[in-house]
Protein backbone atom coordinates (compact mmCIF):
# COMPACT_ATOMS: atom_id res chain seq x y z
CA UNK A 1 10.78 1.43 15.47
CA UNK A 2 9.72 -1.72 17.31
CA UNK A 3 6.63 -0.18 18.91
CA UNK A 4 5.17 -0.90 15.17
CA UNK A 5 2.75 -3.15 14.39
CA UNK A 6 1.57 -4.51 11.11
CA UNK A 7 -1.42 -6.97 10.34
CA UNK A 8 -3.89 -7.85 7.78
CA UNK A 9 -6.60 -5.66 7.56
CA UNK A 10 -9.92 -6.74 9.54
CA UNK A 11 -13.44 -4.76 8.29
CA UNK A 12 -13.06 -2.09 11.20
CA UNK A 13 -10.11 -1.05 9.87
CA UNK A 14 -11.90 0.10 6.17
CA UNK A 15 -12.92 3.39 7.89
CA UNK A 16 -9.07 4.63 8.91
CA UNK A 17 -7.74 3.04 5.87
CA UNK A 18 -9.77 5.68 3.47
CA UNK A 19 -8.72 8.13 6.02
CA UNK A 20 -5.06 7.71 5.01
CA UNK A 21 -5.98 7.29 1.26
CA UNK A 22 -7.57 10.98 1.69
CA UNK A 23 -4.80 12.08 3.60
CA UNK A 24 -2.83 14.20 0.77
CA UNK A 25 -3.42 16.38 -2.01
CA UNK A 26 -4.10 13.53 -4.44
CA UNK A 27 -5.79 11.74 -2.10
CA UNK A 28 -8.05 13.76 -1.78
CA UNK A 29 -9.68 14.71 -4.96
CA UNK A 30 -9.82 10.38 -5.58
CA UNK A 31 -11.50 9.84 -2.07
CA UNK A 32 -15.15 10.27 -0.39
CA UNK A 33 -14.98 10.93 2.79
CA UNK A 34 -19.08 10.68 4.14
CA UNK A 35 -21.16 9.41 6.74
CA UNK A 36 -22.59 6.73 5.85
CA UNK A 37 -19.24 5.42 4.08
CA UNK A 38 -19.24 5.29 0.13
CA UNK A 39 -20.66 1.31 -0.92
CA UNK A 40 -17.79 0.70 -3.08
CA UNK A 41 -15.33 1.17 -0.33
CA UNK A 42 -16.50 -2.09 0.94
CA UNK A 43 -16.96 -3.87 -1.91
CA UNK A 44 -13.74 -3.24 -3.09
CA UNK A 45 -12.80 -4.35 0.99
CA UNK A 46 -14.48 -7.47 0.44
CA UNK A 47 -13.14 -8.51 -2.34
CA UNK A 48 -9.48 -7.79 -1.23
CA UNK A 49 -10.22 -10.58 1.90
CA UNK A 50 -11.84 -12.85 -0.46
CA UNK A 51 -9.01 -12.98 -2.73
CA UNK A 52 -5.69 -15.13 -1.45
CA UNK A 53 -3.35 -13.10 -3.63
CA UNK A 54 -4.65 -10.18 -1.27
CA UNK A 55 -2.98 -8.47 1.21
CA UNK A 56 -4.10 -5.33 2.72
CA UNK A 57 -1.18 -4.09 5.49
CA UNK A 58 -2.26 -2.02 8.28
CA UNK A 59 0.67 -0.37 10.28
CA UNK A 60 -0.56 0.27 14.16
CA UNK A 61 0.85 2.65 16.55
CA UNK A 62 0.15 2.49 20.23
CA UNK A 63 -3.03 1.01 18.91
CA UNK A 64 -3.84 3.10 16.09
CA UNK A 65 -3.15 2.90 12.17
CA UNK A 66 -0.92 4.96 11.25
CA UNK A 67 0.25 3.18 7.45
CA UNK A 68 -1.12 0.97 4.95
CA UNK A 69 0.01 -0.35 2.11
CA UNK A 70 -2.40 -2.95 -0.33
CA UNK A 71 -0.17 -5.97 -1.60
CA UNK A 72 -0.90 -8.12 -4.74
CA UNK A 73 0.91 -11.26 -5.70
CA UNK A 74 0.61 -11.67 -9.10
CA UNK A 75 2.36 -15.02 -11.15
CA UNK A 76 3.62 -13.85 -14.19
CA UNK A 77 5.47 -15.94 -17.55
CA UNK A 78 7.85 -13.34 -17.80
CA UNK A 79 11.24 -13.52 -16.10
CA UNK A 80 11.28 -17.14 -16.49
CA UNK A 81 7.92 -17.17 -14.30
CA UNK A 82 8.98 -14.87 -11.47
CA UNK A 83 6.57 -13.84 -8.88
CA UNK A 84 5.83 -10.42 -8.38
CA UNK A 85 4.37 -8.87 -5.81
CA UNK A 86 2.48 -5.25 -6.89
CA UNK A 87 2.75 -2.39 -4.21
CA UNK A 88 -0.22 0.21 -4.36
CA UNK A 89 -1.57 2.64 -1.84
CA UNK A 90 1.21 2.84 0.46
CA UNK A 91 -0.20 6.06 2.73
CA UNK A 92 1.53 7.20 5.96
CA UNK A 93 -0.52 9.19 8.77
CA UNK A 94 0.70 12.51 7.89
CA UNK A 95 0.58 13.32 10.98
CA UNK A 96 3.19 10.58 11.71
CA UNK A 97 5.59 10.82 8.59
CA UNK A 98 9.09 10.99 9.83
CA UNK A 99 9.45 8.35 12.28
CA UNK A 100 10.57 6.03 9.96
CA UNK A 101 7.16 4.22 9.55
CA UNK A 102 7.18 3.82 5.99
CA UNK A 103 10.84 2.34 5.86
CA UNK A 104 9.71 -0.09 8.79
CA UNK A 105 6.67 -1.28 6.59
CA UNK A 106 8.89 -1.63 3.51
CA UNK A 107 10.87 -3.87 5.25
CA UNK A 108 8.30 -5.62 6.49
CA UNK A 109 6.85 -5.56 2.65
CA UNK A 110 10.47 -6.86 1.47
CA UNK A 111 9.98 -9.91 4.10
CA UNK A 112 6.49 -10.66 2.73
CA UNK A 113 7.92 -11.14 -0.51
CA UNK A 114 10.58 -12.89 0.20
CA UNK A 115 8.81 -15.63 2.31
CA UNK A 116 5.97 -16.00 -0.88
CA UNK A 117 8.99 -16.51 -2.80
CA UNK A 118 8.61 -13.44 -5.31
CA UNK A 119 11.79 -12.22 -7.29
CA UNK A 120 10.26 -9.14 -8.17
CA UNK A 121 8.44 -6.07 -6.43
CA UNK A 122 7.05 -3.48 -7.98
CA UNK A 123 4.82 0.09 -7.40
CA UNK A 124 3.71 2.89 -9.06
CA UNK A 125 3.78 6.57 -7.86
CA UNK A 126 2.16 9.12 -9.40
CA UNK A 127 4.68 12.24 -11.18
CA UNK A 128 3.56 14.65 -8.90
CA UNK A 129 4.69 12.59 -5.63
CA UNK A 130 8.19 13.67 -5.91
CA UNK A 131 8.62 13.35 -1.80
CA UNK A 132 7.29 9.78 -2.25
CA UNK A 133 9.95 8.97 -5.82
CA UNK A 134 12.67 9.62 -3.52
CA UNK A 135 11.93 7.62 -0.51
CA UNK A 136 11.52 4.26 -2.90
CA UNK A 137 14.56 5.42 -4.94
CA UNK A 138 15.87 5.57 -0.88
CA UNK A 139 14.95 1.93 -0.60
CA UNK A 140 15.99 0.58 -3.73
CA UNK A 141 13.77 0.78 -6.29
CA UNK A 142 14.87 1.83 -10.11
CA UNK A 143 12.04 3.85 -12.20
CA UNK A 144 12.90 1.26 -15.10
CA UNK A 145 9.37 1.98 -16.91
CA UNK A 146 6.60 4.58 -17.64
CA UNK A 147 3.67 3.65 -16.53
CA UNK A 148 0.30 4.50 -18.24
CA UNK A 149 -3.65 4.12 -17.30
CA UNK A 150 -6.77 3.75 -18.87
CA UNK A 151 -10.04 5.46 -16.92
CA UNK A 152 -13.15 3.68 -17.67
């Protein structure tokens, strides 16, 4: 597991990154995968770097991304002001699932937090990722609440 790599995302990375996010059965009915590249995709890029609470995680391979994962530190009053970091978009190359990439970039995720000084870290999956419930249950995680959304 030490020929992984992970970084920050850079703008040439945007292109493989929506890759992965279309790269399941989910994934695909959210995504747009076109030439030229959907706007928003780099709007929303943008103002990830912009943002200091930001960090997108690419996972490289013998050179090419193979995971990502989109970290958010967010301050928080609650739990006596704890820092949390969010976890969202966490995609392995399915191509390259079981080589123990995504437990390498959890750790690495784990680290993160720890360094920023967070006490908390959190995700959502969505109910029909059962594969991906059991790998963070795997790592640690507890599904201690129900999450809910609100489309606009």
């Amino acid at each position: 597991m030490s020929s992984f790599v992970f970084r920050r995302a850079v703008f040439a990375d945007l292109e493989p990154i929506v890759h992965l996010l279309a790269d399941d059965d989910l994934g695909q009915q959210r995504e747009k995968l076109a030439t030229p590249m959907n706007a928003a995709y780099k709007t929303a890029f943008d103002r990830i770097l912009m943002d200091p609470n930001q960090f997108l995680m690419v996972v490289e391979a013998e050179g090419r991304i193979v995971g990502t994962c989109h970290l958010t530190l967010m301050p928080s009053l609650t739990f006596q002001g704890t820092l949390r970091m969010n976890v969202e978009a966490v995609r392995v190359d399915s191509a390259s699932r079981g080589q123990g990439i995504g437990e390498w970039m959890f750790k690495k995720v784990i680290e993160l937090g720890l360094v920023e000084g967070c006490g908390m870290i959190q995700l959502t999956t969505n109910k029909k990722r059962s594969d991906a419930l059991r790998f963070y249950e795997k790592l640690g995680f507890k599904a201690t609440h129900e999450g809910m959304k609100l489309y606009l």
